[in-house]
C-alpha atoms as a PDB file:
ATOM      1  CA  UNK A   1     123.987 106.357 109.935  1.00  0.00           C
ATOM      2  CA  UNK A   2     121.613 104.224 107.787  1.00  0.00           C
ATOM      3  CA  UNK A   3     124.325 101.492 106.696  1.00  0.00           C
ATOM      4  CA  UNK A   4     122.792 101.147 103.302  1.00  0.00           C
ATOM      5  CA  UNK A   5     120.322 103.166 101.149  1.00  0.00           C
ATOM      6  CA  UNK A   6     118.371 101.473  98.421  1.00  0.00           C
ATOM      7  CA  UNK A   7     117.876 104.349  96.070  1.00  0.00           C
ATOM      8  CA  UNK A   8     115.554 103.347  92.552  1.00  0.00           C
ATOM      9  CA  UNK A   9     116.266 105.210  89.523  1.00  0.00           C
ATOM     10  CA  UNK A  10     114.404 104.993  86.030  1.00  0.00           C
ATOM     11  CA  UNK A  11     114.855 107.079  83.168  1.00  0.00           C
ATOM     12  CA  UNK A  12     112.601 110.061  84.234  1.00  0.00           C
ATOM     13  CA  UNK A  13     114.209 113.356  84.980  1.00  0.00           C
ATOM     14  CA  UNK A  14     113.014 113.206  88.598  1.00  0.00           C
ATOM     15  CA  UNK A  15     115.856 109.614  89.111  1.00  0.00           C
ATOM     16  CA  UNK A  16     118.338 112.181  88.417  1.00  0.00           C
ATOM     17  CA  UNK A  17     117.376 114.369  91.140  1.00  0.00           C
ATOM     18  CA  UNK A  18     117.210 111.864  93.650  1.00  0.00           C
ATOM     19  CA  UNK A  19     120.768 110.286  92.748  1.00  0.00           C
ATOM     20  CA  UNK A  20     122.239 113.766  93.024  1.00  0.00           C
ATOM     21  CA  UNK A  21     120.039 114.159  96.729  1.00  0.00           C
ATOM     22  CA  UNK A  22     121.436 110.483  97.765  1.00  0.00           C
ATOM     23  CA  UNK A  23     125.027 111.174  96.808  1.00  0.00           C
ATOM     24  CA  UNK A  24     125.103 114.530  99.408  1.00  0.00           C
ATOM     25  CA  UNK A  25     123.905 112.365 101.649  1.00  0.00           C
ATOM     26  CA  UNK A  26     126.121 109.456 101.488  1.00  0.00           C
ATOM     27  CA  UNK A  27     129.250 111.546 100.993  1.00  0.00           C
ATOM     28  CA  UNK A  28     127.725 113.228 104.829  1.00  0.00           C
ATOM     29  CA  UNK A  29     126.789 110.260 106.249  1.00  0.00           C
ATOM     30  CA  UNK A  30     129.615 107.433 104.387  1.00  0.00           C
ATOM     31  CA  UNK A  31     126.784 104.993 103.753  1.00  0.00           C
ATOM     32  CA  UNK A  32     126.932 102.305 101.026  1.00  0.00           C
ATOM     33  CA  UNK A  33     124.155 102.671  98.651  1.00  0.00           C
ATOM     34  CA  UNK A  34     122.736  99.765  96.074  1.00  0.00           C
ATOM     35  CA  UNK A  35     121.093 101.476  93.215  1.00  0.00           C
ATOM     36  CA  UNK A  36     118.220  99.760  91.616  1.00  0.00           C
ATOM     37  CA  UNK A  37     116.860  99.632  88.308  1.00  0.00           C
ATOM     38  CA  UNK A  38     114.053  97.893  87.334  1.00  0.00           C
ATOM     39  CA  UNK A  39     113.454  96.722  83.852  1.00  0.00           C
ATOM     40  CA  UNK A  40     110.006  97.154  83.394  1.00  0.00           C
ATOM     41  CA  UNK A  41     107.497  94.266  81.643  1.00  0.00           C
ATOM     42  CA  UNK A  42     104.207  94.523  79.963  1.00  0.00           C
ATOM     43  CA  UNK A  43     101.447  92.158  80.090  1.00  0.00           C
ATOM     44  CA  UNK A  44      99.392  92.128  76.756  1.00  0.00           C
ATOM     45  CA  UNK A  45      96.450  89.854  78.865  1.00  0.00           C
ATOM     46  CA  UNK A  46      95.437  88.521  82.097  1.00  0.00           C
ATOM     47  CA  UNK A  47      97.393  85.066  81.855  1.00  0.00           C
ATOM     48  CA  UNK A  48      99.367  86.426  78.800  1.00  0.00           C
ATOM     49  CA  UNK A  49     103.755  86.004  78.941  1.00  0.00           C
ATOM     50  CA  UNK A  50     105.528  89.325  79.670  1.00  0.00           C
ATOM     51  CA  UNK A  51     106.925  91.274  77.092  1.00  0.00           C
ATOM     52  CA  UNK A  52     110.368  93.341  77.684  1.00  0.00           C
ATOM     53  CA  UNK A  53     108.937  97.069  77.252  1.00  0.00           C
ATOM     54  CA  UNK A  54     112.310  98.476  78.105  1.00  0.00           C
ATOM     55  CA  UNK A  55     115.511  97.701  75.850  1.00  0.00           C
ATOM     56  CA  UNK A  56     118.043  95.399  78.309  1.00  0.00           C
ATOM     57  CA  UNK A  57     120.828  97.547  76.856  1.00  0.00           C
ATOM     58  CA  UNK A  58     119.211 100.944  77.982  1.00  0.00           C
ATOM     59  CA  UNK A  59     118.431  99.496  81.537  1.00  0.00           C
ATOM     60  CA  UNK A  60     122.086  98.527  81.307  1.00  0.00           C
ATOM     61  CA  UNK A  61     123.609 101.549  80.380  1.00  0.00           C
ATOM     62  CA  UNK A  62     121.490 103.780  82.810  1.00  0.00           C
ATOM     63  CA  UNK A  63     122.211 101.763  85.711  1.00  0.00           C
ATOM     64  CA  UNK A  64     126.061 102.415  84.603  1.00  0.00           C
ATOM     65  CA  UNK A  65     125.819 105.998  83.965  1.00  0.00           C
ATOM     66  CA  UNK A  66     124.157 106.213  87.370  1.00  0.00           C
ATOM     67  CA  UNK A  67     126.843 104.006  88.889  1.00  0.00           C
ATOM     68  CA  UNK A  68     129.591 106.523  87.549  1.00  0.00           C
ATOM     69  CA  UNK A  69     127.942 109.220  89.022  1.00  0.00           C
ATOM     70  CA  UNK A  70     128.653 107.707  92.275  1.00  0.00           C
ATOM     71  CA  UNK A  71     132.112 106.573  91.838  1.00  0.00           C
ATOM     72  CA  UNK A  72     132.936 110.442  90.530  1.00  0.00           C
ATOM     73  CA  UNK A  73     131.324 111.532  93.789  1.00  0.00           C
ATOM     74  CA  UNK A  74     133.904 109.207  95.752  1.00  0.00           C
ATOM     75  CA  UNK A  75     130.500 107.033  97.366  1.00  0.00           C
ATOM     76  CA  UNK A  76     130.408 103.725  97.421  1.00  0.00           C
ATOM     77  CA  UNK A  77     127.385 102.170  95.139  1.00  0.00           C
ATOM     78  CA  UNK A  78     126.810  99.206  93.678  1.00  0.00           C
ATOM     79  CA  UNK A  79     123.929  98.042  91.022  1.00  0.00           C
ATOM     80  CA  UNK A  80     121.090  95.739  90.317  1.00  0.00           C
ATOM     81  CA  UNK A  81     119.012  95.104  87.230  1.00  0.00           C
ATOM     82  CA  UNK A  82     115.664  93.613  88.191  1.00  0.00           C
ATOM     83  CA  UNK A  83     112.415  92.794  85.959  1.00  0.00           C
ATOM     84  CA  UNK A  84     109.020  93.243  87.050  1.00  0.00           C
ATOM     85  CA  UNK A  85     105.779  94.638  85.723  1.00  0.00           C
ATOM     86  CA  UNK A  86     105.040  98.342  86.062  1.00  0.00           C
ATOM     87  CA  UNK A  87     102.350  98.160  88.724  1.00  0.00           C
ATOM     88  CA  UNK A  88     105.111  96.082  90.444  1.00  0.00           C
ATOM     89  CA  UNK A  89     107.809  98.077  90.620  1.00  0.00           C
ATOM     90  CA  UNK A  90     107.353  99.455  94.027  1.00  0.00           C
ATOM     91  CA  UNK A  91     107.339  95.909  95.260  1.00  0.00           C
ATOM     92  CA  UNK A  92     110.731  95.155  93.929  1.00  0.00           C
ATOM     93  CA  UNK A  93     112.347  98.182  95.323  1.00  0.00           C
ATOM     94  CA  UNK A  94     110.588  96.732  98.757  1.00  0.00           C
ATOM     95  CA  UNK A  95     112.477  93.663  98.261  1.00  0.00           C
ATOM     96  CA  UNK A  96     115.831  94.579  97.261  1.00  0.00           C
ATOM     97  CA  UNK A  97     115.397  97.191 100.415  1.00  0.00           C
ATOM     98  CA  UNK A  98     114.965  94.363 102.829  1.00  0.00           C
ATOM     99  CA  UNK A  99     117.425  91.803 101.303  1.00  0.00           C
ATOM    100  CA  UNK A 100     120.022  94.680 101.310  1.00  0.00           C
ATOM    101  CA  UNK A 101     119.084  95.237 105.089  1.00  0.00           C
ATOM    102  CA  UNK A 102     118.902  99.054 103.991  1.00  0.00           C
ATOM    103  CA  UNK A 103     118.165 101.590 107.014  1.00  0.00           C
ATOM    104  CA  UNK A 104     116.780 104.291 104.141  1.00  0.00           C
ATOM    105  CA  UNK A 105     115.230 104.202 101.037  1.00  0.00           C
ATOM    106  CA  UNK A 106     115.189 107.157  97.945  1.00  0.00           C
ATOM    107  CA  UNK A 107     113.144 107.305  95.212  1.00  0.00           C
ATOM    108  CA  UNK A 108     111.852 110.334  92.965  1.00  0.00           C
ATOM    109  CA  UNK A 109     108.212 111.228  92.082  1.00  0.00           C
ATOM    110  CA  UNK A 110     106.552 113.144  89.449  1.00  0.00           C
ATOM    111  CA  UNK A 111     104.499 114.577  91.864  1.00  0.00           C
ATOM    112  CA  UNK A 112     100.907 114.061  89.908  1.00  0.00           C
ATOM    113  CA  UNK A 113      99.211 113.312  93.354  1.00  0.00           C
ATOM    114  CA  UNK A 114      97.073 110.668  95.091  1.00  0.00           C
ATOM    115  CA  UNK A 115      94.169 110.859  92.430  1.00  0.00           C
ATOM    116  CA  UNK A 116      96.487 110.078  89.812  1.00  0.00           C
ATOM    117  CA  UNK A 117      98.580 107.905  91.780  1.00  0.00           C
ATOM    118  CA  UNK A 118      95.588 105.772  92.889  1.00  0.00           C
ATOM    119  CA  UNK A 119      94.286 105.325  89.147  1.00  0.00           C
ATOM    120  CA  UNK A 120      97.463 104.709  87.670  1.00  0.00           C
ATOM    121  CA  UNK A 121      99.538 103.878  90.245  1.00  0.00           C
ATOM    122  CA  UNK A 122     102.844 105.313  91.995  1.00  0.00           C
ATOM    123  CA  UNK A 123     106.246 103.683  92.668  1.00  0.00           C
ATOM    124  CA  UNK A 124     106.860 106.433  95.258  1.00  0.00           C
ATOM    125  CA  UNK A 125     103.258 105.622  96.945  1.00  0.00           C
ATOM    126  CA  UNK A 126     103.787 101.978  97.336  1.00  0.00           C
ATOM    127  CA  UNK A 127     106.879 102.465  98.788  1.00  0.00           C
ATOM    128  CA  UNK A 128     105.811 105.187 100.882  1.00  0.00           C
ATOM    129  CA  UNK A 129     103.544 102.681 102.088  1.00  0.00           C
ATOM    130  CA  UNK A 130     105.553  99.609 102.278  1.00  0.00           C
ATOM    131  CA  UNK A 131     108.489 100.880 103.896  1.00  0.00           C
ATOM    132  CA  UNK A 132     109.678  99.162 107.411  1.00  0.00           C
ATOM    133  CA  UNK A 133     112.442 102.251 107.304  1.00  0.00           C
ATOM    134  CA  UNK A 134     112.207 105.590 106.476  1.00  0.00           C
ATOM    135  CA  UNK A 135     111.845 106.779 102.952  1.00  0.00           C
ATOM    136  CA  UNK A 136     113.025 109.843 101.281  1.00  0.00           C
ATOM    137  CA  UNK A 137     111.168 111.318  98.486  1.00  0.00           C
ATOM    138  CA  UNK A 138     112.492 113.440  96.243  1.00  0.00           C
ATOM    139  CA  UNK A 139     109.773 114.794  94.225  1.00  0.00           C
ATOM    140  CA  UNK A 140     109.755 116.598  90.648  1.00  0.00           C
ATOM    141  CA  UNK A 141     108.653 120.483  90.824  1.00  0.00           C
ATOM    142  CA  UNK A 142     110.396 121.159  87.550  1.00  0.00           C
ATOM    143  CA  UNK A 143     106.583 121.783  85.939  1.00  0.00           C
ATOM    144  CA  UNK A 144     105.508 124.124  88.435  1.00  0.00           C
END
């Protein structure tokens, strides 16, 4: 149905509802899915080298653990491991979307809204909003 589905996954509560949503669908629909991960970087300054804020071993071993859940479904996933900057991490999901040629893409959300969203930004949002396909959005109600 979609071909591929770009699904991005951090370590946030709300990943692991959207891997569980993407692997119902996949098993339905027999798509292959890439599962992204991006290692995010901090920027002390304007101008200033990146720093690694998250551990390459952690990225590592969530972006396995994820994989596994996807093999012990029976759907066919593989994995990247990308860097970027927080406020970039939308962009790289964009990317890896297009290069795959994916026909959906899944990410979770917190759900904190467009005010907090546009001060702080939102990986959801900026996909939302730079999406050539459709986008599914699996957002985080476990606070209500």
């Amino acid at each position: 149905m979609y071909n591929t589905i770009v699904v991005g996954i951090d370590e946030e509560g709300h990943s692991a509802d959207v891997v569980t949503a993407v692997i119902e669908l996949a098993k339905l629909t027999r798509d292959n899915v890439v599962v992204v991960h991006v290692q995010t970087l901090g920027a002390p300054s304007p101008g200033a080298a990146p720093y690694v804020v998250e551990d390459s071993g952690q990225a590592q071993a969530l972006l396995d653990k994820t994989l596994s859940l996807f093999a012990d479904a029976g759907v066919s996933a593989s994995g990247q491991l990308q860097r970027s900057t927080v406020d970039k991490v939308g962009d790289v999901i964009l990317e890896v979307a297009k290069a795959q040629d994916a026909g959906l893409i899944a990410v979770g959300s917190r759900g904190h809204g467009d005010v907090y969203g546009a001060l702080f930004g939102s990986t959801a949002h900026r996909v939302i909003h730079g999406a050539v396909v459709p986008v599914l959005v699996h957002r985080d109600t476990r606070d209500e």
